[in-house]
Each structure stands twice: as C-alpha cells, then as structure tokens.
Protein backbone atom coordinates (compact mmCIF):
# COMPACT_ATOMS: atom_id res chain seq x y z
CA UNK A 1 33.31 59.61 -60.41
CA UNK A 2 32.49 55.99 -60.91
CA UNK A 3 34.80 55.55 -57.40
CA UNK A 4 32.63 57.83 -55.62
CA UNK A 5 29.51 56.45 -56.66
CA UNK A 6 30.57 52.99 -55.33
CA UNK A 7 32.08 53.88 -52.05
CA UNK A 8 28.76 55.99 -51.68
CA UNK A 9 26.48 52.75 -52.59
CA UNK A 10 28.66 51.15 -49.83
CA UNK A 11 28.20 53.65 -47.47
CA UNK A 12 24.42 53.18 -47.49
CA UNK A 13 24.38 49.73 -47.77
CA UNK A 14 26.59 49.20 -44.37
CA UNK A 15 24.08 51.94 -42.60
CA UNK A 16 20.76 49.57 -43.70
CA UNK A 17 23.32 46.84 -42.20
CA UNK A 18 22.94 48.95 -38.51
CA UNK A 19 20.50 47.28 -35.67
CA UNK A 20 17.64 49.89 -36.16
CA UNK A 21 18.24 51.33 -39.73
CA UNK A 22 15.18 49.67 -41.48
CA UNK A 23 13.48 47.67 -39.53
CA UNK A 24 11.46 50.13 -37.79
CA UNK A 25 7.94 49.33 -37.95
CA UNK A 26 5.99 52.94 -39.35
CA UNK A 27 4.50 53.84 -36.44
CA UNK A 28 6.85 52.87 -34.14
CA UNK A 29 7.55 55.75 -32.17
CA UNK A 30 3.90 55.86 -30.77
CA UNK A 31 5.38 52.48 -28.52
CA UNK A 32 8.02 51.41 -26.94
CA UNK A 33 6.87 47.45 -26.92
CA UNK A 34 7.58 44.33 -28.56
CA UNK A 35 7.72 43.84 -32.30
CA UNK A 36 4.41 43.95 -33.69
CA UNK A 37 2.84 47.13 -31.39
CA UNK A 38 3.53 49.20 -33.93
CA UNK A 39 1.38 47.13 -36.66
CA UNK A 40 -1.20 47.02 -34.23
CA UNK A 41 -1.41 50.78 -33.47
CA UNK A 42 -1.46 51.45 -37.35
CA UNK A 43 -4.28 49.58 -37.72
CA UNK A 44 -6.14 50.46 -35.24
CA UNK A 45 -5.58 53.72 -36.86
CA UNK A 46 -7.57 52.62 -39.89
CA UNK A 47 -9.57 50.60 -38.42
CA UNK A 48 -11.26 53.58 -36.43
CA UNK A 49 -10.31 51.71 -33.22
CA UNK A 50 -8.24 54.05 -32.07
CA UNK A 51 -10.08 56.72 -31.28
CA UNK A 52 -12.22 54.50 -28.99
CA UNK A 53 -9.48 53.06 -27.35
CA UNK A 54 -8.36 56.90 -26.49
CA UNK A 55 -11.86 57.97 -25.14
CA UNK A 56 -12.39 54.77 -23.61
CA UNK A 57 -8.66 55.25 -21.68
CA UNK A 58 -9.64 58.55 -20.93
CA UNK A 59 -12.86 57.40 -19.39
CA UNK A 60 -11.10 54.63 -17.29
CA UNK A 61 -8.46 57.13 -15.38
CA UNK A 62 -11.44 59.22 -14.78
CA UNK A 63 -14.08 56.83 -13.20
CA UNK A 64 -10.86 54.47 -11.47
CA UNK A 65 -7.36 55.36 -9.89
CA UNK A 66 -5.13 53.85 -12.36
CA UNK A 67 -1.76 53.75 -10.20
CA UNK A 68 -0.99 52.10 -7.68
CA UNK A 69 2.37 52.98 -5.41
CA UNK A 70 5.38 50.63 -3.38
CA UNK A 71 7.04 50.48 -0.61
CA UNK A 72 11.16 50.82 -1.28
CA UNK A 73 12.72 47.82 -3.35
CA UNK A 74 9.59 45.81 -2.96
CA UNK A 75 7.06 44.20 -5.23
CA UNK A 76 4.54 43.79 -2.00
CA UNK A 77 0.70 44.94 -2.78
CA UNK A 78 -0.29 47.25 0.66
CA UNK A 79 -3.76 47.35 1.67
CA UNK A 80 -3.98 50.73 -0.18
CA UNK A 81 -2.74 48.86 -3.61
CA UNK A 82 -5.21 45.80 -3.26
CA UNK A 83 -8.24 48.13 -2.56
CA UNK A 84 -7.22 50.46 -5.68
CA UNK A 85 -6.96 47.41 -7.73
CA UNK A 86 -10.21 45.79 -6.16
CA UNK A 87 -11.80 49.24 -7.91
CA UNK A 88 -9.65 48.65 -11.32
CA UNK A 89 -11.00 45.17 -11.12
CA UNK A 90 -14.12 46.11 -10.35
CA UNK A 91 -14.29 48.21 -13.26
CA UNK A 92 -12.33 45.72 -15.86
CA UNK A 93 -14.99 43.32 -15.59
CA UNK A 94 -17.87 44.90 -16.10
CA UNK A 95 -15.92 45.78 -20.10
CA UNK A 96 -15.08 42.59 -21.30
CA UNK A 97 -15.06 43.85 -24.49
CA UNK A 98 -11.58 45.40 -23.56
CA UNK A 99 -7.73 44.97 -23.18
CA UNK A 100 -5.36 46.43 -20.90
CA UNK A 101 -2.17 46.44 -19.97
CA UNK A 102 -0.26 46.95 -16.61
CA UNK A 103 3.09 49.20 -16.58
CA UNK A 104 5.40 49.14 -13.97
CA UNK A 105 8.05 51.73 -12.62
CA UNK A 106 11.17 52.12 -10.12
CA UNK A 107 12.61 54.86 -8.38
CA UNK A 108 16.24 56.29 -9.63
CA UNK A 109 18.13 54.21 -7.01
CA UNK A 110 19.65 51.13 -8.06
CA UNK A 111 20.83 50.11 -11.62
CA UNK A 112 19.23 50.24 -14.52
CA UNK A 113 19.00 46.56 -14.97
CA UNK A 114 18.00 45.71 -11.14
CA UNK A 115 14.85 48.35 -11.47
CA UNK A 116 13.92 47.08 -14.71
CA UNK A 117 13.66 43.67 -12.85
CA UNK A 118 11.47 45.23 -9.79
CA UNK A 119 9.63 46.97 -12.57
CA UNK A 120 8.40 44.02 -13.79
CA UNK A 121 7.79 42.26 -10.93
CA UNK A 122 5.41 44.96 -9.60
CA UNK A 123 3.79 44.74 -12.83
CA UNK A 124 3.42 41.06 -12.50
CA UNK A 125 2.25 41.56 -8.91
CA UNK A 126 -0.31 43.83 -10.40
CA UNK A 127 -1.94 41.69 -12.71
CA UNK A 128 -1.61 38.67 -10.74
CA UNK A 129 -3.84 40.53 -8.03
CA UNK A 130 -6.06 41.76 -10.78
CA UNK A 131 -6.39 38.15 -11.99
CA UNK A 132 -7.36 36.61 -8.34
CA UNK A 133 -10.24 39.12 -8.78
CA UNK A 134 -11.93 37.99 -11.43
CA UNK A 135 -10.05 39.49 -14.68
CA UNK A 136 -8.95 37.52 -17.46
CA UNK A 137 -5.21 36.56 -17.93
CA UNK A 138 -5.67 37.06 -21.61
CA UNK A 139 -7.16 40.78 -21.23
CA UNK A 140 -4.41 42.07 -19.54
CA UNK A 141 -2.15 41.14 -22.62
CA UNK A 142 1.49 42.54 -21.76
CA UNK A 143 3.14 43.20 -18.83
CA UNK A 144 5.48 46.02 -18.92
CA UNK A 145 8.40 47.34 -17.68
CA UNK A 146 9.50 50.86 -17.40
CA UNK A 147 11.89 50.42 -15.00
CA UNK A 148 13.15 53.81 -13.95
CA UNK A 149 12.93 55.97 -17.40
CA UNK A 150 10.10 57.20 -16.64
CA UNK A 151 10.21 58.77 -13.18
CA UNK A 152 6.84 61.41 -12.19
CA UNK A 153 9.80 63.04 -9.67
CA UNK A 154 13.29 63.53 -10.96
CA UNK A 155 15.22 62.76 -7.77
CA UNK A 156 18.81 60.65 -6.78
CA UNK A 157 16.43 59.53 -3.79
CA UNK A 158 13.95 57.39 -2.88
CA UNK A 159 10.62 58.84 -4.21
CA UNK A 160 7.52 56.88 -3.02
CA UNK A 161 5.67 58.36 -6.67
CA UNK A 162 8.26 56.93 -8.73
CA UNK A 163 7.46 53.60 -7.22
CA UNK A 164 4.42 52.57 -9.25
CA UNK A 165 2.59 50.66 -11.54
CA UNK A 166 -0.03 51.99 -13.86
CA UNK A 167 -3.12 50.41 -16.04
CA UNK A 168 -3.77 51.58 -18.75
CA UNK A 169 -6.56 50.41 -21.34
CA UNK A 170 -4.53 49.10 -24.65
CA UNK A 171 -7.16 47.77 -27.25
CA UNK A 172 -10.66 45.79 -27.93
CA UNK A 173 -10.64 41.84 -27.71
CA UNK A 174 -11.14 41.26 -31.54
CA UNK A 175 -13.05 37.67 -31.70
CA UNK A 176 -15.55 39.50 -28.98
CA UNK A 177 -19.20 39.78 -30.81
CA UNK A 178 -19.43 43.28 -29.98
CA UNK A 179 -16.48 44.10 -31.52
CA UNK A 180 -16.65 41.83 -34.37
CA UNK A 181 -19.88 43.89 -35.12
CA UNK A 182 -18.17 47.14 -34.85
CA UNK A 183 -19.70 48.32 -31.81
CA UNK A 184 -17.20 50.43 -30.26
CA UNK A 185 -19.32 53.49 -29.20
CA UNK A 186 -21.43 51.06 -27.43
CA UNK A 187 -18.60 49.84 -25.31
CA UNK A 188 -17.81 53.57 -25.08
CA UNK A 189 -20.98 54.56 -23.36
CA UNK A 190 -21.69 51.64 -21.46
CA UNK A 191 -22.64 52.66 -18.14
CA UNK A 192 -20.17 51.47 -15.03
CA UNK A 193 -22.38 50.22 -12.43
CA UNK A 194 -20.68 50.89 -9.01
CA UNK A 195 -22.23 48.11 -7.13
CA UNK A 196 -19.73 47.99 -4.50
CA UNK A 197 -21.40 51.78 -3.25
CA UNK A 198 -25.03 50.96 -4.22
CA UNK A 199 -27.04 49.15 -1.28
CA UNK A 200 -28.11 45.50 -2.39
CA UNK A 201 -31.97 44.40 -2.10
CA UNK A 202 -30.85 42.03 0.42
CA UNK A 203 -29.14 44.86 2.61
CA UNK A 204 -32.05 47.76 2.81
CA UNK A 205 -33.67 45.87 6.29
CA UNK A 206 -36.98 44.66 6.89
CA UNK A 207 -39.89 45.59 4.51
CA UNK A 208 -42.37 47.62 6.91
C-alpha cells in the first residue's frame, strides 16, 4: 500500500514538473498573450473595468471599421488601409483615456512560422501608421500576432479576408486622471466628434 502511495505522490509530482501544469495564470483562457494578461483581465474583473472596456469595444467597431485587409505575402498599407486607419486614428485620439491593441492575421498558405512573421509585421505596419497620425506608442500597448489560426475563411488558398489586421480596444491608461477618479462611464459616453465630415467655420464661404 505504502508502494502505491509513493509511486502515486511521484506520479503527480512529475505532472506539476510538465511546461503548463501549474503555472497557468486563473484566467488564462480569456487570452492568448504574454504572461501577465491574465492578471490583468482578473482585475479588471474586480475592478469593474471590464465591463467598460467591453461596451467601450463594442462602441469602437460600431462607430469605426476595425480591420483593415493585404495584398498576398505583403505587409504594404493600400490607400484603402491608410484611409480606414486615418478613421481608427481619428477616433483613438479623441479617447485618450484608452488602450488598444493591434492584431494581425495571414492567410493558410505558407508555414506556420513564416505567417506568424507577416502577422506581425502587418501588425507593426498598423500601428506604425496609426502612430504617424497622431496616436501614442504607449496606447497601443502590444502588438500581436495571430498568424494564420485564426482564419474568417477556412481555405488552402489565398483568401484576401484572411489577410488582416484588426484593433481592438484592450484597457484604460491607469495613471490618466479620469481614470484614476473612476470615471469610466464618462469615457463611455463621451461623444465622438466626426470633424473630418462636419464643415469647418473657415470652410462655409463668405458671410452675406
């Protein structure tokens, strides 16, 4: 009896030894990121953040096209891409309150390991184009690639919609004063001023 008890202790012991066993963050299966997402979505969790960050999200991919599409094997921003960006832009800065992140995609052809590659470098074009515009480096706080795991069309072929990036809102910047304060809902419902569609003073013509 004693025997089994021992070669069952062992048993357990080499399966906390596997990569994976225990060190999963609670939480963790909410993200697919670094070390440390997981934390961060927990407390967010209890910190009532969360819920803002969803609404807010939800609010962004309705007011702003959030993906942007490539041409095959290329990281190259189109004149379609820059102008949906100039909107995302647009759009970031006028919530500085807020974080987002940028994911980026592939198509099924090529090898895992080259796509995840072009993922990232269409993410990194992405933000980089987002940046020249006027955005913060540090709001846009990961870069990520999908590679090809996460295709919209499941196809051996090219597939234009499979070549992507998307932004997606990710969290508040936590030494902002609005958010120190706790001042989500007014983030929430602050209104997005399309200026780029209104006319300016300086453009209505002549007074009469």
């Amino acid at each position: 009896m004693r025997r089994i008890l021992v070669i069952g202790a062992g048993a357990l012991a080499l399966a906390a030894c596997q990569p994976g066993a225990l060190d999963v963050e609670s939480g963790a299966h909410v993200d697919s990121g670094t070390f440390g997402n997981a934390t961060m979505n927990n407390t967010m969790i209890h910190s009532g953040q969360k819920r803002y960050v969803m609404d807010l999200g939800e609010r962004f991919a309705k007011e702003v096209p959030t993906t942007i599409n490539f041409a095959f094997d290329s990281a190259q921003l189109d004149a379609e891409a820059r102008r949906t960006l100039d909107r995302q832009a647009h759009w970031i800065r006028q919530f500085p309150e807020v974080r987002f992140r940028v994911y980026g995609h592939t198509d099924l052809v090529g090898s895992a390991a080259y796509n995840h590659r072009l993922g990232m470098r269409r993410a990194q074009a992405a933000v980089s184009y987002l940046v020249s515009r006027g955005v913060s480096r540090a709001r846009l706080e990961a870069v990520v690639s999908q590679g090809e795991t996460q295709p919209l069309i499941v196809t051996q072929a090219p597939e234009r919609r499979n070549r992507r990036t998307v932004t997606e809102v990710s969290g508040f910047v936590q030494d902002h004063p609005t958010v120190l304060h706790g001042k989500y809902a007014h983030v929430l419902f602050r209104e997005y001023i399309q200026s780029a569609t209104r006319p300016h003073p300086t453009d209505t013509g002549p007074s009469l």
